[in-house]
C-alpha atoms as a PDB file:
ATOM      1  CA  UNK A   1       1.390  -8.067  28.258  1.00  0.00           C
ATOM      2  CA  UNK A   2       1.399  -4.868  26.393  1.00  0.00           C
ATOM      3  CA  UNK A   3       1.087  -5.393  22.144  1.00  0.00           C
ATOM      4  CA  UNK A   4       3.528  -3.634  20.538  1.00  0.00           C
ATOM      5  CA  UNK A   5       3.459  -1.383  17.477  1.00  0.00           C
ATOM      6  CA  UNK A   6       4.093  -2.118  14.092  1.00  0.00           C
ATOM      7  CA  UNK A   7       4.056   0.659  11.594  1.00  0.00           C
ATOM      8  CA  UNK A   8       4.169   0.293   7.664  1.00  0.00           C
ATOM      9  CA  UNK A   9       3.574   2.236   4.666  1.00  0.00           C
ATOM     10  CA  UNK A  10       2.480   0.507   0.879  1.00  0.00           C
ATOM     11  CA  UNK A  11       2.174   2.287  -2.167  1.00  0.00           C
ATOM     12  CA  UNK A  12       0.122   1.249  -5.050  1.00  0.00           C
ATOM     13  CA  UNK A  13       1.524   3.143  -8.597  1.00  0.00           C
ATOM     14  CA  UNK A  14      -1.259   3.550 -11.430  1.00  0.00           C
ATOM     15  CA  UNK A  15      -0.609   4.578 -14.971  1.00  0.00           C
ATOM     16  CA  UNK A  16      -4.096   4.709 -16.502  1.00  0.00           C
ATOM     17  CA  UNK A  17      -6.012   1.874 -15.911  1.00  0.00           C
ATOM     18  CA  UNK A  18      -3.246  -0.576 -14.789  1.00  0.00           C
ATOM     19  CA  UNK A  19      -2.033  -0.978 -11.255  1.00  0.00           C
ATOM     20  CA  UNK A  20       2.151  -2.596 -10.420  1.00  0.00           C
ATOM     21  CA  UNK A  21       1.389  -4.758  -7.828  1.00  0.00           C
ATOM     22  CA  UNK A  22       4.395  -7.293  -6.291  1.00  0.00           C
ATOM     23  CA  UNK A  23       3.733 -10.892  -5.618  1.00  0.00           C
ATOM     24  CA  UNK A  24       5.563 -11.117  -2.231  1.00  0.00           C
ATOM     25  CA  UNK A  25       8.063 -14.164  -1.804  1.00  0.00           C
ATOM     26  CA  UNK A  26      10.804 -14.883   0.522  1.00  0.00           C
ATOM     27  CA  UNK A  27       8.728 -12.274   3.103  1.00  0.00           C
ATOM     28  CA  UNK A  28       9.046 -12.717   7.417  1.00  0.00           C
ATOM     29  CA  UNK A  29       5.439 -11.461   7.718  1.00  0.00           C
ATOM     30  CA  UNK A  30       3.827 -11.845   4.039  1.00  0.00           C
ATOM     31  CA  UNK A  31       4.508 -13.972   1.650  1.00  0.00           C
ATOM     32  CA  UNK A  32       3.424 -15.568  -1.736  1.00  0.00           C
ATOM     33  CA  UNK A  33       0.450 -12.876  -2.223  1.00  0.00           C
ATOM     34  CA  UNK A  34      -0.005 -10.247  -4.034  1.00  0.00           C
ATOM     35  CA  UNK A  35       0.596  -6.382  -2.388  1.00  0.00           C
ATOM     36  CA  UNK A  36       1.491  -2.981  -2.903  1.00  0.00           C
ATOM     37  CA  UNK A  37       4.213  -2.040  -5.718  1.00  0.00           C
ATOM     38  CA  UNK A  38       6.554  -1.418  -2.615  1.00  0.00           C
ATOM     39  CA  UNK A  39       6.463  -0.663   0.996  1.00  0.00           C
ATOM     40  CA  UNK A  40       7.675  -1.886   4.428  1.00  0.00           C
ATOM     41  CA  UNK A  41       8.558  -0.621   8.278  1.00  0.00           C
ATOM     42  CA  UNK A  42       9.406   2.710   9.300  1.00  0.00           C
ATOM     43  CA  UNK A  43      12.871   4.116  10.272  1.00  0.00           C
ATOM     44  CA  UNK A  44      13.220   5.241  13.508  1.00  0.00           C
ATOM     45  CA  UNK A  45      13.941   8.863  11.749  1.00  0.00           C
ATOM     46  CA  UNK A  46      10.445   8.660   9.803  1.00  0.00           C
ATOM     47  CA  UNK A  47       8.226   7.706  12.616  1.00  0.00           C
ATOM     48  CA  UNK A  48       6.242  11.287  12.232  1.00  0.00           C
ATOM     49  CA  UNK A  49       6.687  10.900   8.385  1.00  0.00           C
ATOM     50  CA  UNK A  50       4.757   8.196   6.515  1.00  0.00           C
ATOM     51  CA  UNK A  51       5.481   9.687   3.213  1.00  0.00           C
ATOM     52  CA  UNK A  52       9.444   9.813   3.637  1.00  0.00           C
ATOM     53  CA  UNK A  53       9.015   6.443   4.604  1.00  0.00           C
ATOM     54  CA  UNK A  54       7.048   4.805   1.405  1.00  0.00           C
ATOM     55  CA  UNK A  55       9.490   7.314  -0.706  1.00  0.00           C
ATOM     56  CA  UNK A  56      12.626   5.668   0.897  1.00  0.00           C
ATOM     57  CA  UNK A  57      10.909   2.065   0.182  1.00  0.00           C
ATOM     58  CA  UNK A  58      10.019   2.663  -3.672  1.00  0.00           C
ATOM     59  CA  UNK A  59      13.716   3.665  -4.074  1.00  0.00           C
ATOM     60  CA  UNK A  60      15.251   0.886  -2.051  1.00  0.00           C
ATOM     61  CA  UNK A  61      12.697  -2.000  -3.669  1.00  0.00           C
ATOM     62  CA  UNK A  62      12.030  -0.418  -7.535  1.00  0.00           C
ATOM     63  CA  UNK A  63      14.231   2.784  -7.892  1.00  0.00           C
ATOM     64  CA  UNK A  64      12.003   5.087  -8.377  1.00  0.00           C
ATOM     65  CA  UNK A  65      11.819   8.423  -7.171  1.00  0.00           C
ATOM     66  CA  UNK A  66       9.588  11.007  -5.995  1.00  0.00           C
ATOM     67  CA  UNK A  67      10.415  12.762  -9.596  1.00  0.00           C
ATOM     68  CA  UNK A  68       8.950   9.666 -11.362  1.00  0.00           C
ATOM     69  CA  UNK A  69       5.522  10.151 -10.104  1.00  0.00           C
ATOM     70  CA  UNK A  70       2.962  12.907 -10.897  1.00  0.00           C
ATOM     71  CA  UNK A  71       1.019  12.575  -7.440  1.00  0.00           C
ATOM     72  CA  UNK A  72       1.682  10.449  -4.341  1.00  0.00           C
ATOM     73  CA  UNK A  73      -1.370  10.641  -1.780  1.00  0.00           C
ATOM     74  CA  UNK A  74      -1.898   9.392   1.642  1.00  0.00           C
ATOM     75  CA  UNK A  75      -5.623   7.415   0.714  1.00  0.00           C
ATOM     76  CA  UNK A  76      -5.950   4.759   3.820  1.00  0.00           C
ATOM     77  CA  UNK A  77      -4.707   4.020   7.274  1.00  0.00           C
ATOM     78  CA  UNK A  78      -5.376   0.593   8.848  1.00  0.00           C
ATOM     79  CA  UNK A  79      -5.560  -0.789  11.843  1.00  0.00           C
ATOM     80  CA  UNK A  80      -4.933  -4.774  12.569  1.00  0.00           C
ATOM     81  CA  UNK A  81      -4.262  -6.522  15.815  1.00  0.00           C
ATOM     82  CA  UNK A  82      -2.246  -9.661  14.913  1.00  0.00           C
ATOM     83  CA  UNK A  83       0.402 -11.800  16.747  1.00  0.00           C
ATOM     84  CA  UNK A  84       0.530  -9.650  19.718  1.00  0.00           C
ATOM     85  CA  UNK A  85       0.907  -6.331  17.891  1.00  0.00           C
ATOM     86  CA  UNK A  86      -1.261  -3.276  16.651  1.00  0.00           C
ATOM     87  CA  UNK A  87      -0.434  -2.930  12.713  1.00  0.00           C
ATOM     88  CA  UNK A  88      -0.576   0.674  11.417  1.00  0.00           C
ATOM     89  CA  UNK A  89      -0.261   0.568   7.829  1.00  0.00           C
ATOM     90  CA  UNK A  90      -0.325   3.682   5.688  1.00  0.00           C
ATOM     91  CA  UNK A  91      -1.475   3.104   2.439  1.00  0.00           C
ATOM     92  CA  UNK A  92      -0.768   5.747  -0.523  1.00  0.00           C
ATOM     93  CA  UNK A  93      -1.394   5.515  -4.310  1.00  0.00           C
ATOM     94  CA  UNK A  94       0.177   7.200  -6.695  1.00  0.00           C
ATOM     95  CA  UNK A  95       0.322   8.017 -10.724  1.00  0.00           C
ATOM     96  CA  UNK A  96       3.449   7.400 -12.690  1.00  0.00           C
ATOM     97  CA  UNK A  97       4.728  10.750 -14.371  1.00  0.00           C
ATOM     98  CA  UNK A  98       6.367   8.147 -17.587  1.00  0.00           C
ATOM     99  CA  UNK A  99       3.794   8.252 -20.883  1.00  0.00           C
ATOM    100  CA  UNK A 100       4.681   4.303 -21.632  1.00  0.00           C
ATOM    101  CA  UNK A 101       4.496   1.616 -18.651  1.00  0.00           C
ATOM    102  CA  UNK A 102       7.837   1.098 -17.522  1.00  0.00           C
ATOM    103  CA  UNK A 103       9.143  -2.737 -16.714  1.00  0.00           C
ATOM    104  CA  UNK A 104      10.142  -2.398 -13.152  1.00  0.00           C
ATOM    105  CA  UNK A 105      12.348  -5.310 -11.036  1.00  0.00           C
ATOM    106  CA  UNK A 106      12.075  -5.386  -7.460  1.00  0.00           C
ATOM    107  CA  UNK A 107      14.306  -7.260  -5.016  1.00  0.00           C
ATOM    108  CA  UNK A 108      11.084  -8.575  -3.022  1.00  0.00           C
ATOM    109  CA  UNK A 109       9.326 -10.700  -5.306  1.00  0.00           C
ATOM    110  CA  UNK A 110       8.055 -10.463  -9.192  1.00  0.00           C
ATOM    111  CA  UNK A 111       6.271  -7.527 -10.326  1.00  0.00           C
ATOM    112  CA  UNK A 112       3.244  -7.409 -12.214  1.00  0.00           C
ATOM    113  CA  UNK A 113       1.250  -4.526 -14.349  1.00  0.00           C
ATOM    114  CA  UNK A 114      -2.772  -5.293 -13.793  1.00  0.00           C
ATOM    115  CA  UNK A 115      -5.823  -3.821 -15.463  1.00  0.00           C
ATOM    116  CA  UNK A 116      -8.060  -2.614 -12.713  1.00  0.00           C
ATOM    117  CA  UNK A 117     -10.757  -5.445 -13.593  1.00  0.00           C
ATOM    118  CA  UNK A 118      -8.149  -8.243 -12.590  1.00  0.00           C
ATOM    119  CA  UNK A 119      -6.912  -7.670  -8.919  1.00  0.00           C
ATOM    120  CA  UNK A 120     -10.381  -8.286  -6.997  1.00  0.00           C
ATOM    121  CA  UNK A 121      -9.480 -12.145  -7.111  1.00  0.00           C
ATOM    122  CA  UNK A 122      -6.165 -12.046  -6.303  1.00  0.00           C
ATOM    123  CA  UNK A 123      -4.728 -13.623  -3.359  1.00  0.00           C
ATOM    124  CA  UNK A 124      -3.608 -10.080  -0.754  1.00  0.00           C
ATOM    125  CA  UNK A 125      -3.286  -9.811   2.707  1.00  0.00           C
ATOM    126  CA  UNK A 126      -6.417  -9.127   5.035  1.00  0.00           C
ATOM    127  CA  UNK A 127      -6.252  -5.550   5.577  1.00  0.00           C
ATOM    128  CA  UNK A 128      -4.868  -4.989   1.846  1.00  0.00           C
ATOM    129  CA  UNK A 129      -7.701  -6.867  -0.076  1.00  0.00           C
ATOM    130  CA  UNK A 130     -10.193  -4.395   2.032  1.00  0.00           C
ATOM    131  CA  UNK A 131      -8.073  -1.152   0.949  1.00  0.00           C
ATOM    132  CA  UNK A 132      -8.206  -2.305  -2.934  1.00  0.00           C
ATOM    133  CA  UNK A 133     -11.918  -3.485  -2.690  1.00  0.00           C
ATOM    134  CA  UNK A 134     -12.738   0.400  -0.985  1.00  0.00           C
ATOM    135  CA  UNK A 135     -10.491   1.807  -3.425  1.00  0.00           C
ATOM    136  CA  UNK A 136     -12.172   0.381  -6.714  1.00  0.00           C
ATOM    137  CA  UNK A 137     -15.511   0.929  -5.334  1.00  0.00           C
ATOM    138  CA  UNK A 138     -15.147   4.520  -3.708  1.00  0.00           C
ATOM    139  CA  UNK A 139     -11.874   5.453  -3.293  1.00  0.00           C
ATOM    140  CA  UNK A 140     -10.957   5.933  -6.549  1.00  0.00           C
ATOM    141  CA  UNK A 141     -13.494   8.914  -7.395  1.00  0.00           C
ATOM    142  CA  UNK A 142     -12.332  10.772  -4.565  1.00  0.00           C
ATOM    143  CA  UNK A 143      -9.484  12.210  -2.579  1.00  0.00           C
ATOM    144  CA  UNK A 144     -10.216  11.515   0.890  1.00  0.00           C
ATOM    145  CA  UNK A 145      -8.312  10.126   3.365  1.00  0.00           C
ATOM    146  CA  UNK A 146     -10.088   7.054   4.850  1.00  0.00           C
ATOM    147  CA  UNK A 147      -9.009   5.095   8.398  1.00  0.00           C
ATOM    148  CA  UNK A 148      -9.894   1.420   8.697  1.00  0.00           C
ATOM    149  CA  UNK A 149     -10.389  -0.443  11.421  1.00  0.00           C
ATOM    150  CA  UNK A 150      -9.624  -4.435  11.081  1.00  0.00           C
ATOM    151  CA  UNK A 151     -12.502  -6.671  12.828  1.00  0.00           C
ATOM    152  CA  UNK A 152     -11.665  -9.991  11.922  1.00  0.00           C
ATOM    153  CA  UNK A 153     -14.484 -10.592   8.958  1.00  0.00           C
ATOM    154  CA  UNK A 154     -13.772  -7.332   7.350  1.00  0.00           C
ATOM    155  CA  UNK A 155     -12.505  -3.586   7.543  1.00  0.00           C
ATOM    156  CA  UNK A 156     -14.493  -1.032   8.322  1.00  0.00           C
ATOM    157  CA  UNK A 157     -13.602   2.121   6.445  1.00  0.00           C
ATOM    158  CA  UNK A 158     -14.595   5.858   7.527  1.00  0.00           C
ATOM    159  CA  UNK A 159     -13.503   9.353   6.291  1.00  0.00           C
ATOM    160  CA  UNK A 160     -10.928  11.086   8.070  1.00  0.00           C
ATOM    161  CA  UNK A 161     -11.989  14.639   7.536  1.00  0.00           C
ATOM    162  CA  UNK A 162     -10.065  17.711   8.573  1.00  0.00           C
ATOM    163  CA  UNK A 163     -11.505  19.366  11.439  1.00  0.00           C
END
């Protein structure tokens, strides 16, 4: 038997040194942990369009629009075999345009505004924990695009250069 394909985009929202990060409850595949500010599975109309995709989920889940950020970037894509499926997940970050920290609700759990120092010990899904770990320790001094492959004990992380 064939896996299927599951396909997902998260976005993680900065402004400064904080991060919005939801603690997932009531969730069919995660649940009471700590992710991305929003996120979820593609549309059949975004398949070739991760960032209409994560734009469409940050409006459904928070409201916010693409005019409410400065800069949304494409940062990881993972890879994750799991329950008989191959888990793409396209991971973006980007920087709220708004001077003050908004309060945001979401209709997926409780979110939460983070220094950067906090999240390492928080409880995240596999794949997730790995993005924010690469992030913080590389990520975040760059602009690359990095692909991650899930091996069970960790993910391994390359650059996806344009060539």
């Amino acid at each position: 038997m064939n896996d299927k394909l599951r396909n997902m985009t998260s976005v993680y929202l900065l402004h400064k040194n904080k991060i919005l990060l939801l603690f997932r409850q009531g969730g069919r595949v995660v649940n009471e942990e700590w992710i991305a500010s929003a996120g979820g599975h593609f549309e059949q109309n975004e398949l070739n369009d991760a960032e209409a995709c994560v734009l469409r989920e940050l409006k459904e889940e928070i409201g916010i629009n693409k005019d409410d950020l400065k800069d949304i970037r494409l940062r990881y894509i993972t890879l994750r075999r799991k329950n008989k499926e191959i888990r793409q997940i396209y991971y973006f970050f980007a920087e709220l345009a708004s001077e003050v920290i908004p309060e945001y609700t979401s209709n997926e759990g409780q979110l939460k505004w983070f220094e950067l120092s906090e999240i390492r010990s928080l409880k995240m899904p596999f794949t997730a924990k790995f993005v924010i770990d690469h992030y913080l320790d590389t990520g975040a001094r760059d602009n690359k695009i990095y692909g991650g492959i899930a091996d069970g004990k960790e993910v391994v992380f390359t650059e996806l250069p344009e060539f």
